[in-house]
Structure formats: C-alpha cells, structure tokens
N, C-alpha and C. Protein backbone atom coordinates (compact mmCIF):
# COMPACT_ATOMS: atom_id res chain seq x y z
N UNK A 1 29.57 -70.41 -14.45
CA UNK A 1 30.18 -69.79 -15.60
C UNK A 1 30.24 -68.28 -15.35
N UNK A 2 31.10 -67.64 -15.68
CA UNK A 2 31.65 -65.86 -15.25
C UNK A 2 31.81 -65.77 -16.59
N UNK A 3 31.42 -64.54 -17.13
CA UNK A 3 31.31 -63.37 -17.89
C UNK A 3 31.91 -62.84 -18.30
N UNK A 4 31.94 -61.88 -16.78
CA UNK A 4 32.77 -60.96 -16.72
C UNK A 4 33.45 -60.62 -15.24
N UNK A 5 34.98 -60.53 -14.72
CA UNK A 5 35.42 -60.63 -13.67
C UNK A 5 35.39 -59.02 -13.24
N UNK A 6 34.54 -58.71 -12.52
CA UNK A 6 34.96 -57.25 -11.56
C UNK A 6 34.87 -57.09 -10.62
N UNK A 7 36.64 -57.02 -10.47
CA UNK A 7 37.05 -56.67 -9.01
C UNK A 7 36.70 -55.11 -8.97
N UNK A 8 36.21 -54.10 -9.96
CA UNK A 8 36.35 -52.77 -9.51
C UNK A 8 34.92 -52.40 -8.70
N UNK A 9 34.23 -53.25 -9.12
CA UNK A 9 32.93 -52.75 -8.51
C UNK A 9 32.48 -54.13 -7.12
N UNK A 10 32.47 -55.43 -7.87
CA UNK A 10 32.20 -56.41 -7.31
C UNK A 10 33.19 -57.51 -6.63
N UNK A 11 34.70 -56.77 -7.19
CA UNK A 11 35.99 -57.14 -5.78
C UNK A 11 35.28 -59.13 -6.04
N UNK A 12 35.20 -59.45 -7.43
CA UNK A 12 34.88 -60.77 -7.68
C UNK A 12 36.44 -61.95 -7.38
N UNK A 13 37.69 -61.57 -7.34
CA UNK A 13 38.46 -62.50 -6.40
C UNK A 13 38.47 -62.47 -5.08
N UNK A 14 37.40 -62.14 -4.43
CA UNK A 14 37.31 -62.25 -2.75
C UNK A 14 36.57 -63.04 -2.67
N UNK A 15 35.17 -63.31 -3.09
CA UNK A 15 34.73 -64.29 -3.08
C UNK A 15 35.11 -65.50 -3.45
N UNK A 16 35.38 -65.74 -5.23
CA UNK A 16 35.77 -66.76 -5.08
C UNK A 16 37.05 -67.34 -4.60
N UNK A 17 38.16 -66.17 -3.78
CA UNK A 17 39.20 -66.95 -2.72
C UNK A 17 38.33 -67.44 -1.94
N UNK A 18 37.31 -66.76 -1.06
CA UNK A 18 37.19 -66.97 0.13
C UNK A 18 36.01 -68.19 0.07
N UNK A 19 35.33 -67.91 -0.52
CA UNK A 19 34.00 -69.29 -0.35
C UNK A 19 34.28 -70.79 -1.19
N UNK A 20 34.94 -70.23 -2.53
CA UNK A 20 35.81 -71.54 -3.03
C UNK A 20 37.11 -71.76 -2.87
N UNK A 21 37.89 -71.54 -3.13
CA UNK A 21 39.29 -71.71 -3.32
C UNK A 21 39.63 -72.56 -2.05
N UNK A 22 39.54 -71.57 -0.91
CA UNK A 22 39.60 -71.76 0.30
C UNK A 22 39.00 -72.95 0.92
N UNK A 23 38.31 -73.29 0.61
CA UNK A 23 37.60 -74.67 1.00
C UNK A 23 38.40 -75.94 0.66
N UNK A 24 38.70 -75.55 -0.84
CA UNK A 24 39.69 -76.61 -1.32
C UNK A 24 40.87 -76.59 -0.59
N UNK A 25 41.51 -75.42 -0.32
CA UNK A 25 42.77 -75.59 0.87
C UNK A 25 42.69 -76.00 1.80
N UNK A 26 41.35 -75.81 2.46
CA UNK A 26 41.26 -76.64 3.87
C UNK A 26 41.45 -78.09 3.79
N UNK A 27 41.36 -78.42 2.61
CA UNK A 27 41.24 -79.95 2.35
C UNK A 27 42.66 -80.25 1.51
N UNK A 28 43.46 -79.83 1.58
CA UNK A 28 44.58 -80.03 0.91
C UNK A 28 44.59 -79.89 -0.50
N UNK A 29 43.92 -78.74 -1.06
CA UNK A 29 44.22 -78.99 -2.83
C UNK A 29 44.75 -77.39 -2.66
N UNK A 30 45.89 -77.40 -3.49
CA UNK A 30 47.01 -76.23 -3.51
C UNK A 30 46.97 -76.02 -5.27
N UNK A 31 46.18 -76.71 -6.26
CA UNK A 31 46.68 -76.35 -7.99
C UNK A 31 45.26 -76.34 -8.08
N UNK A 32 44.73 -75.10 -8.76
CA UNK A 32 43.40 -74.76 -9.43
C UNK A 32 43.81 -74.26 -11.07
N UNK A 33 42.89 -74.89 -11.62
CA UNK A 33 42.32 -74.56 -13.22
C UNK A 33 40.94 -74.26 -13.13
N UNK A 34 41.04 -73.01 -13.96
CA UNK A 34 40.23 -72.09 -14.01
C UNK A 34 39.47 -72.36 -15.41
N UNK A 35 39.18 -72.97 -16.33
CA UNK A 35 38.74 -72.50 -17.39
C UNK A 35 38.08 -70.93 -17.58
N UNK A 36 38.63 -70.50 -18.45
CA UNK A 36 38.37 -69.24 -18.45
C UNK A 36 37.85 -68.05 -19.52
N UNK A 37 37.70 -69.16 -21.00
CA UNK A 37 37.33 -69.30 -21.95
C UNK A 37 36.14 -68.03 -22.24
N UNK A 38 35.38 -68.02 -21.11
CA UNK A 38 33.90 -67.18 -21.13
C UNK A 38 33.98 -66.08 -20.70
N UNK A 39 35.02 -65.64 -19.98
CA UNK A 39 35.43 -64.52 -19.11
C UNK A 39 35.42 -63.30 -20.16
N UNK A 40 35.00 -63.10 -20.59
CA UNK A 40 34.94 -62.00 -21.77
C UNK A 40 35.38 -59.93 -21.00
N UNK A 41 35.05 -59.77 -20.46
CA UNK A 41 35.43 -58.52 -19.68
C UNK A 41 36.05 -58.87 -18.47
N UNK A 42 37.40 -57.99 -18.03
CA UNK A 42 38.10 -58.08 -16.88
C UNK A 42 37.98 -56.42 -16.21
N UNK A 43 37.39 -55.96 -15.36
CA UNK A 43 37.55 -54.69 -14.52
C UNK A 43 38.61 -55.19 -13.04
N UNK A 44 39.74 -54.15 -13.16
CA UNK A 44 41.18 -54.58 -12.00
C UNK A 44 40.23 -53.83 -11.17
N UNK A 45 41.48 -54.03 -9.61
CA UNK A 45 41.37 -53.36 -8.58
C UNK A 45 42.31 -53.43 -7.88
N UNK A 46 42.18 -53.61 -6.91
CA UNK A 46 43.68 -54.10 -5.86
C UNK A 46 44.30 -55.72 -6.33
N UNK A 47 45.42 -55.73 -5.74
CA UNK A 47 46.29 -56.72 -6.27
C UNK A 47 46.15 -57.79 -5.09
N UNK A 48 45.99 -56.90 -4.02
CA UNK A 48 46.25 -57.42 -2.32
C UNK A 48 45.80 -58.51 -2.38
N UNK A 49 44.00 -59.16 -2.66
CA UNK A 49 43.77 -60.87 -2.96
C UNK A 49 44.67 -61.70 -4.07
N UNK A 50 45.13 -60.87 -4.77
CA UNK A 50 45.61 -62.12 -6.42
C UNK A 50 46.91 -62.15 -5.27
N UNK A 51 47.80 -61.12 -4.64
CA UNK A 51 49.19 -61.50 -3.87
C UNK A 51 48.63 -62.46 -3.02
N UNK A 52 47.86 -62.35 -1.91
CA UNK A 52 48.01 -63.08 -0.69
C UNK A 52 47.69 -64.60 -1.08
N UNK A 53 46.35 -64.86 -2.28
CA UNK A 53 46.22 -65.91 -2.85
C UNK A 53 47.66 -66.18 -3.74
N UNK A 54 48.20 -65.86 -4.34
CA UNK A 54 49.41 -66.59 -4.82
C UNK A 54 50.33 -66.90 -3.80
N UNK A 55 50.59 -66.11 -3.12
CA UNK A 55 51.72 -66.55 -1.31
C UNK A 55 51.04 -67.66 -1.05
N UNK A 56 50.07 -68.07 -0.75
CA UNK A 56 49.71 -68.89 0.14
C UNK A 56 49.47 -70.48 -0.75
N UNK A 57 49.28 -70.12 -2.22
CA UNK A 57 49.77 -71.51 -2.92
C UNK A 57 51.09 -71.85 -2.93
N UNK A 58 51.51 -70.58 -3.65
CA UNK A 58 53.32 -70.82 -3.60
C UNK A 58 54.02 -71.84 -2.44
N UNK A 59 53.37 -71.57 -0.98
CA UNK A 59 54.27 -71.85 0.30
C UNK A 59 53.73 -73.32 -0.02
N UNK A 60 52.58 -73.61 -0.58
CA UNK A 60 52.60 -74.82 -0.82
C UNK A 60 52.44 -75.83 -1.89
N UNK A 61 53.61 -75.03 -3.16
CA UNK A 61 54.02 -75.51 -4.15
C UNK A 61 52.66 -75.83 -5.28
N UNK A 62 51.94 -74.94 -4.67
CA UNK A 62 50.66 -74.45 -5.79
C UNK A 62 50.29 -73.73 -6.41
N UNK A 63 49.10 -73.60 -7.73
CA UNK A 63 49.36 -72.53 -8.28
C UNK A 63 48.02 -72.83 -8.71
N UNK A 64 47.83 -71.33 -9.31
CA UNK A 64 46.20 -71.59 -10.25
C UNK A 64 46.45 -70.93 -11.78
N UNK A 65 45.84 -71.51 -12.35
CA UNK A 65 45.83 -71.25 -14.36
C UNK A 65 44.37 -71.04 -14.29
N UNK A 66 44.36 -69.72 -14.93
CA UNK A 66 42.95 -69.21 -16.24
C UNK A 66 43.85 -70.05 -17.64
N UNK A 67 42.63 -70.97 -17.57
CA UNK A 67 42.75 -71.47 -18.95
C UNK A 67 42.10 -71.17 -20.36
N UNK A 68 42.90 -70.62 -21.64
CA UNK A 68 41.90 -70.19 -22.42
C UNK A 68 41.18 -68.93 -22.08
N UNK A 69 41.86 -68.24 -21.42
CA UNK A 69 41.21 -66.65 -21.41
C UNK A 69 41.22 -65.82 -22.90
N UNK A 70 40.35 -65.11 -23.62
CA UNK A 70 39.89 -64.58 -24.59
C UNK A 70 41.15 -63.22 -24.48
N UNK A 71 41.45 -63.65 -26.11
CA UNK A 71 43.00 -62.41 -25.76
C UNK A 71 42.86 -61.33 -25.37
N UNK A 72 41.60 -60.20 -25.66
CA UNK A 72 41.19 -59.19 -24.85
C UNK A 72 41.32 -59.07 -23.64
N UNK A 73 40.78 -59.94 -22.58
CA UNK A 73 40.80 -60.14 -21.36
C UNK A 73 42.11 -60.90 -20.70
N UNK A 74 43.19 -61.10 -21.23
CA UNK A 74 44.07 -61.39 -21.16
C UNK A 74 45.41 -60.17 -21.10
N UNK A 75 44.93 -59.21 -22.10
CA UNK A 75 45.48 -58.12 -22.45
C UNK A 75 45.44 -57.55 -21.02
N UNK A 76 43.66 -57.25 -20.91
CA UNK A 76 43.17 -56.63 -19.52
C UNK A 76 44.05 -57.21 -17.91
N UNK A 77 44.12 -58.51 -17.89
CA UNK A 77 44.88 -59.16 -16.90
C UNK A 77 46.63 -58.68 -16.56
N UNK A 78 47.00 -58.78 -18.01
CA UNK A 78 48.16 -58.67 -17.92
C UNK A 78 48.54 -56.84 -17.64
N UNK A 79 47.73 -56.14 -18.07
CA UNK A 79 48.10 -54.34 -17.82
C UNK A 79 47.14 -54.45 -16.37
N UNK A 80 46.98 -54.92 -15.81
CA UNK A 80 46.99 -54.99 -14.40
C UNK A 80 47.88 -55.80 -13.71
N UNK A 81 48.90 -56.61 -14.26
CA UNK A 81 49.95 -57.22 -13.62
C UNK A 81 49.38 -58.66 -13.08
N UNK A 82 48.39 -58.47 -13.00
CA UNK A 82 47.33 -60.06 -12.42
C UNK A 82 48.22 -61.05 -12.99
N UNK A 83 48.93 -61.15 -14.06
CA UNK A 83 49.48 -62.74 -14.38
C UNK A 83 50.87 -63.07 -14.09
N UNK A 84 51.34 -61.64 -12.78
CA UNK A 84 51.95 -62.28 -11.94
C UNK A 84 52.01 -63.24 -10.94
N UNK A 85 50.83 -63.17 -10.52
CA UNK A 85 50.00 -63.66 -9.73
C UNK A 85 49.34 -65.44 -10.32
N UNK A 86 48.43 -64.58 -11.18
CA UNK A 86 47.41 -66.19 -11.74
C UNK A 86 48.60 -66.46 -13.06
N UNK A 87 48.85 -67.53 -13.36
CA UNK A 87 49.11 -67.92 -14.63
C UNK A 87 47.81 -67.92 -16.20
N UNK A 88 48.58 -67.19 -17.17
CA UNK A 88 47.35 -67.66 -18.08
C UNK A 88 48.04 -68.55 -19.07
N UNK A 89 47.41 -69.35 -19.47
CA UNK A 89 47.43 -70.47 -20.76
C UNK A 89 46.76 -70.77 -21.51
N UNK A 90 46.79 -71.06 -22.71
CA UNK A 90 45.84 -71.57 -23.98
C UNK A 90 46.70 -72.69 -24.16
N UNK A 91 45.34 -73.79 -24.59
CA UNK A 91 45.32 -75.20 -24.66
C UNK A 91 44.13 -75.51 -25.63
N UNK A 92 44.72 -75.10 -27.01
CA UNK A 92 42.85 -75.50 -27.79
C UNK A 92 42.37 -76.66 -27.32
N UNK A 93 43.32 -77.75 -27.36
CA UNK A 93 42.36 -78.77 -27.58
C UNK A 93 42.25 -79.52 -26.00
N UNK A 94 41.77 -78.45 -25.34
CA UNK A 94 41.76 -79.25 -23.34
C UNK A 94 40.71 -80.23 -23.68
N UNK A 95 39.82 -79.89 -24.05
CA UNK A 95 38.80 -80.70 -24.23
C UNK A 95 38.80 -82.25 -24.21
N UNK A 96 39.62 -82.62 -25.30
CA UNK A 96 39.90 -83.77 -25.56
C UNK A 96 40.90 -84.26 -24.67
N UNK A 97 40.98 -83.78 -23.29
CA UNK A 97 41.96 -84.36 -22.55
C UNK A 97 41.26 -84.77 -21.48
N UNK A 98 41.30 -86.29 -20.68
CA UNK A 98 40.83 -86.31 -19.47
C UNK A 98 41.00 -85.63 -18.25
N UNK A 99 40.45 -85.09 -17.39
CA UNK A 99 40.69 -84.18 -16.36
C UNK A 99 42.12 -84.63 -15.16
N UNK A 100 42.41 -85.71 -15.52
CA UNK A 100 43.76 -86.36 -14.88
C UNK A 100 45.10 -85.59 -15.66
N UNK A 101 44.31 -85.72 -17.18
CA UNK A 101 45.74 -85.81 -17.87
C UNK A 101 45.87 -84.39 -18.45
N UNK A 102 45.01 -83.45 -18.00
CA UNK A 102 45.09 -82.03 -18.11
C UNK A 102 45.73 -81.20 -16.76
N UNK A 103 45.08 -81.95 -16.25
CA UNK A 103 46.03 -81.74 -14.71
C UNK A 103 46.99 -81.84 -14.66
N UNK A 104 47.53 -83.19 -15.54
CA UNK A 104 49.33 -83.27 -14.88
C UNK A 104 50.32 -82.38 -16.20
N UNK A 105 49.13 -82.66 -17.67
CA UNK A 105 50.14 -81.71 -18.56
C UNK A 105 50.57 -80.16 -17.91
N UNK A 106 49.54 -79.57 -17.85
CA UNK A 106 49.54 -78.18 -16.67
C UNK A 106 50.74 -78.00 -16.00
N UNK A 107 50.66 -79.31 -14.67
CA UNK A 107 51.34 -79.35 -13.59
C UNK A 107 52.56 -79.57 -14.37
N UNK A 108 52.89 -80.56 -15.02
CA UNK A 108 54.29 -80.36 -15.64
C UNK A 108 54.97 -79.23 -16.26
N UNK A 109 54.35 -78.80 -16.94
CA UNK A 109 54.73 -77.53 -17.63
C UNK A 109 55.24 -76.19 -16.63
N UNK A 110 54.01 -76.25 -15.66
CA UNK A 110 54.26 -75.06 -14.72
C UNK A 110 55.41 -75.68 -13.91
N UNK A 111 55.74 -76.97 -13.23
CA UNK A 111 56.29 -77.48 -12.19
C UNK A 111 57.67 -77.19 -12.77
N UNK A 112 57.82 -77.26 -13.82
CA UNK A 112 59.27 -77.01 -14.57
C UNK A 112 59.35 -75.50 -15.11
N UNK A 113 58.73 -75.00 -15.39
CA UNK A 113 59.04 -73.52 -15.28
C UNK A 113 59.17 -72.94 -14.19
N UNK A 114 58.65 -73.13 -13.05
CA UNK A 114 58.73 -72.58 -11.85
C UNK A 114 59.42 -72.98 -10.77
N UNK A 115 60.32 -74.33 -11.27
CA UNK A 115 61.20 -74.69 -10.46
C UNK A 115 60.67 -75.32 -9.20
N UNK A 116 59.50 -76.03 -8.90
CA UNK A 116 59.13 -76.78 -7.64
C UNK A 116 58.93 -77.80 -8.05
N UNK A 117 58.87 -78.60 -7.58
CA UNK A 117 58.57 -80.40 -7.14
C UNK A 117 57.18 -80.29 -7.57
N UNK A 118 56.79 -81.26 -8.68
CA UNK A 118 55.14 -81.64 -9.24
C UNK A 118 54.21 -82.23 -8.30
N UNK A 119 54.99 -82.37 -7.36
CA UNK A 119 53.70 -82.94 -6.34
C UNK A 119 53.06 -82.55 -5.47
C-alpha cells in the first residue's frame, strides 16, 4: 500500500517500473491496475520513466490505470502531465467486481477509447 508517490525525492516510478512492472513484462502481461485509492500525496519529477513506461506498453497494446486516485492527487498528476502517460479512473463500486470482470470492464473502455485491439 503507497501513501504517498515521490518521484521528487524518492524517483518512486523507477522502482516500481523496474522491480515490478517489469517482471510482469518479462512474462507477457502488458495492462496494469493500480488501485490507487490511498495514494494521498503526489511529489513530480521527470516524465522520462512515466514516457518510456507508456512506449513500451503502447508497442504492446498495453496500458496501466491508477484506479480511484483521491481528487487532490489527481489534480497533482494531471499539472504534471503524468495522465498522459498513466490513465486515471474512478470506479466506486470496483469492489464488488471480480478481478476478471474489472479487468475486462477497464480493458474495454480503454481498448475503445484508444483505438487498439482488447487483447
């Protein structure tokens, strides 16, 4: 569970590209959900990880969602441009959705806004 995301001091999307994310790519998973609900403070920094991590889903028709980010920190995301990059979404009721069928509502939604193939 994260807090608070800072890239200004603690550059916190390098790690989790590099020790998670990345693992999952080695293994073929290209769509991450983030719940993001807890994230209460966002400190920016460079863009250079949120770009190279979005290129490198994109090429393979993937993407990642902060889900439920707290509108403050959302605010914070977006005046750093970050949700060019990550998608954000609110979904009150994820909860009550099985992790299959949150996955594909997601994937549908984004797969048709963004114009790629859901699979």
């Amino acid at each position: 569970m994260i807090g608070e995301w800072n890239d200004a001091v603690e550059n916190d999307i390098m790690p989790l590209k590099r020790d998670v994310l990345e693992v999952f790519m080695q293994e073929g998973i290209y769509k991450f959900i983030l719940i993001a609900e807890n994230v209460l403070n966002f400190h920016s920094s460079d863009k250079e990880y949120y770009e190279e991590l979005h290129e490198e889903l994109s090429d393979e028709n993937g993407w990642i969602v902060c889900l439920n980010m707290p509108e403050q920190t959302q605010y914070d995301f977006k005046l750093a441009k970050i949700n060019q990059f990550i998608e954000l979404m609110v979904l009150d009721n994820w909860r009550t959705y099985k992790p299959y069928h949150l996955f594909k509502r997601i994937n549908d939604q984004l797969s048709s806004r963004l114009d790629f193939p859901g699979n």
